[in-house]
Protein backbone atom coordinates (compact mmCIF):
# COMPACT_ATOMS: atom_id res chain seq x y z
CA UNK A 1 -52.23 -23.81 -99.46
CA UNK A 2 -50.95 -26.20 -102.29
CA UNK A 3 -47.35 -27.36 -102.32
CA UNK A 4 -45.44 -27.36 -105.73
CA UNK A 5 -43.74 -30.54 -104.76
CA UNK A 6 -47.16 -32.43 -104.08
CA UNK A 7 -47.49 -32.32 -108.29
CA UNK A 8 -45.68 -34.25 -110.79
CA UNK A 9 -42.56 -31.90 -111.75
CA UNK A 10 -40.41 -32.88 -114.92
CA UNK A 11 -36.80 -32.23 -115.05
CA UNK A 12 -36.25 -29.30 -117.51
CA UNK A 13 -33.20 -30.77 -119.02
CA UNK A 14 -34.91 -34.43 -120.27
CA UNK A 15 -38.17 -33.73 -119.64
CA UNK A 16 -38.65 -36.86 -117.61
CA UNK A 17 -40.25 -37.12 -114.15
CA UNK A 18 -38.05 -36.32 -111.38
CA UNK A 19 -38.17 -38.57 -108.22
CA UNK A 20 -38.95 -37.23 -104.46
CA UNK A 21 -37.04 -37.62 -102.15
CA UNK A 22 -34.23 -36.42 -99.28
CA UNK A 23 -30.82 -34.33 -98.83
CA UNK A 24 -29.37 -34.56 -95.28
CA UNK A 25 -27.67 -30.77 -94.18
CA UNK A 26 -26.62 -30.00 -91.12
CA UNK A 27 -29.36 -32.36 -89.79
CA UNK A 28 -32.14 -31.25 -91.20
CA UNK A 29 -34.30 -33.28 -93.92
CA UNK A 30 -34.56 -30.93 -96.89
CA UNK A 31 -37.36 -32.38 -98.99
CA UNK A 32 -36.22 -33.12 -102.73
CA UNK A 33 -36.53 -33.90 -106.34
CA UNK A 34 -33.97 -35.66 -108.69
CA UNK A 35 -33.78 -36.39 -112.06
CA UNK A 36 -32.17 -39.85 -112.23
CA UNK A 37 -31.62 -39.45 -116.17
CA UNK A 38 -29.31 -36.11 -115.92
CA UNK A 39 -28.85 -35.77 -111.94
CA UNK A 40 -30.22 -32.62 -111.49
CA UNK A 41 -32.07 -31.80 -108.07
CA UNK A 42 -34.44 -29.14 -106.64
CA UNK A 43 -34.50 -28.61 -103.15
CA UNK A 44 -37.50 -27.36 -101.50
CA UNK A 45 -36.92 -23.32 -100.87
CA UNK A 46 -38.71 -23.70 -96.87
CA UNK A 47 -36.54 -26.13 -95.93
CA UNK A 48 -33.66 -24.41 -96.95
CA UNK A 49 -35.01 -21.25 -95.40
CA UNK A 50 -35.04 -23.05 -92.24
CA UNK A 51 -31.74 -24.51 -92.71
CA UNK A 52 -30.29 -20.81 -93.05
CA UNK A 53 -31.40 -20.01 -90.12
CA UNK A 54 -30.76 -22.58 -87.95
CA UNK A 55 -27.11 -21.94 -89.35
CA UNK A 56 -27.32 -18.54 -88.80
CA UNK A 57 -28.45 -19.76 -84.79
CA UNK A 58 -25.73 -22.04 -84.26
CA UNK A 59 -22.52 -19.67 -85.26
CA UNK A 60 -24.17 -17.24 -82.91
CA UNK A 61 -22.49 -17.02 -79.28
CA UNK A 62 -25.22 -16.21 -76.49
CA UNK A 63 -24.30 -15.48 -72.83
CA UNK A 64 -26.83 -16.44 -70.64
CA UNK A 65 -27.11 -16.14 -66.59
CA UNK A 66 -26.83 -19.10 -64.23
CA UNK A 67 -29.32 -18.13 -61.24
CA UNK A 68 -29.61 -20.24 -58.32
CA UNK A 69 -33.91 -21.13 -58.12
CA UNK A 70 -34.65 -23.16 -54.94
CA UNK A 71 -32.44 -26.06 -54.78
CA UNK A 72 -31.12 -25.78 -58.40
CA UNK A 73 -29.43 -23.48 -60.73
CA UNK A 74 -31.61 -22.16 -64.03
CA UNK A 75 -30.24 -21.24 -67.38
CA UNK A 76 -32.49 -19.40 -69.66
CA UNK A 77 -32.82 -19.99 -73.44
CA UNK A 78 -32.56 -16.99 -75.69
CA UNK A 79 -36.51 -16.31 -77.35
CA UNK A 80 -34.99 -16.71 -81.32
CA UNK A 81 -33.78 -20.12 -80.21
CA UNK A 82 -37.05 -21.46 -78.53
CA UNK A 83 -38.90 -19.62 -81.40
CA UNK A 84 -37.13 -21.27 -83.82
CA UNK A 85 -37.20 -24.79 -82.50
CA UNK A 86 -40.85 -23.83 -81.82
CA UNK A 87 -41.45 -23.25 -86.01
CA UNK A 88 -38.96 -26.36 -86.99
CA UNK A 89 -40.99 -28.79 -84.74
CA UNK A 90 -44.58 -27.55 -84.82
CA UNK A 91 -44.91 -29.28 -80.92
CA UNK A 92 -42.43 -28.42 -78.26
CA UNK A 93 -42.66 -30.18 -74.71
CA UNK A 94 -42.41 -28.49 -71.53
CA UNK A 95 -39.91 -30.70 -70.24
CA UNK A 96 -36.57 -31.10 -72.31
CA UNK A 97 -33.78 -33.94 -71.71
CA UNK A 98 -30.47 -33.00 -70.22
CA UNK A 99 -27.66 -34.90 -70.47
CA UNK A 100 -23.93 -33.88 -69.12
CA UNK A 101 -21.34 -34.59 -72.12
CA UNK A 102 -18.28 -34.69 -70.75
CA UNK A 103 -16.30 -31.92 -68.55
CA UNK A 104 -17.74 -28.41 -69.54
CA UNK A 105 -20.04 -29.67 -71.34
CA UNK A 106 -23.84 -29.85 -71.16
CA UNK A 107 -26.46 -30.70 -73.64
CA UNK A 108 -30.09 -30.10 -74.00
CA UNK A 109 -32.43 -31.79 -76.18
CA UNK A 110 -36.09 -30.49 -76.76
């Protein structure tokens, strides 16, 4: 399937070719087009879908289980999370890195 920001898109205000580019939120790259005449932008509606619901992720609270495998303790990820960074990422290793933050605090990077 074609995407509408592959073609040539003029501003509807000046008629002028607006410019590609980025808008940083909440860490994500939402792909973009400006008009550098009049300043108006388009973001790209999937990216902001996915934005919304990584949003919609993170001001959820999940409580998970600690279980003792073997040697080491286990904490499983919720599926909506690992689906989700599954669809953001298009490749997701087996292994992920994890790093301890400070006191109480643990962080996991995929």
């Amino acid at each position: 399937m074609v995407d509408i920001f592959d073609h040539t898109i003029l501003c509807s205000g000046c008629d002028k070719k607006m410019k590609r580019g980025f808008v940083n939120k909440h860490g994500f790259q939402i792909r973009a087009l400006g008009c550098e005449t009049c300043g108006e932008k388009i973001l790209h509606p999937e990216d902001l879908a996915a934005a919304s619901e990584f949003e919609s992720l993170r001001k959820k609270d999940f409580r998970v289980k600690l279980r003792l495998v073997g040697n080491s303790y286990a904490v499983s990820i919720p599926r909506e999370i690992v689906d989700f960074m599954h669809t953001a990422d298009k490749q997701m290793d087996e292994m992920v890195d994890l790093c301890f933050e400070e006191m109480g605090r643990i962080s996991l990077s995929f």
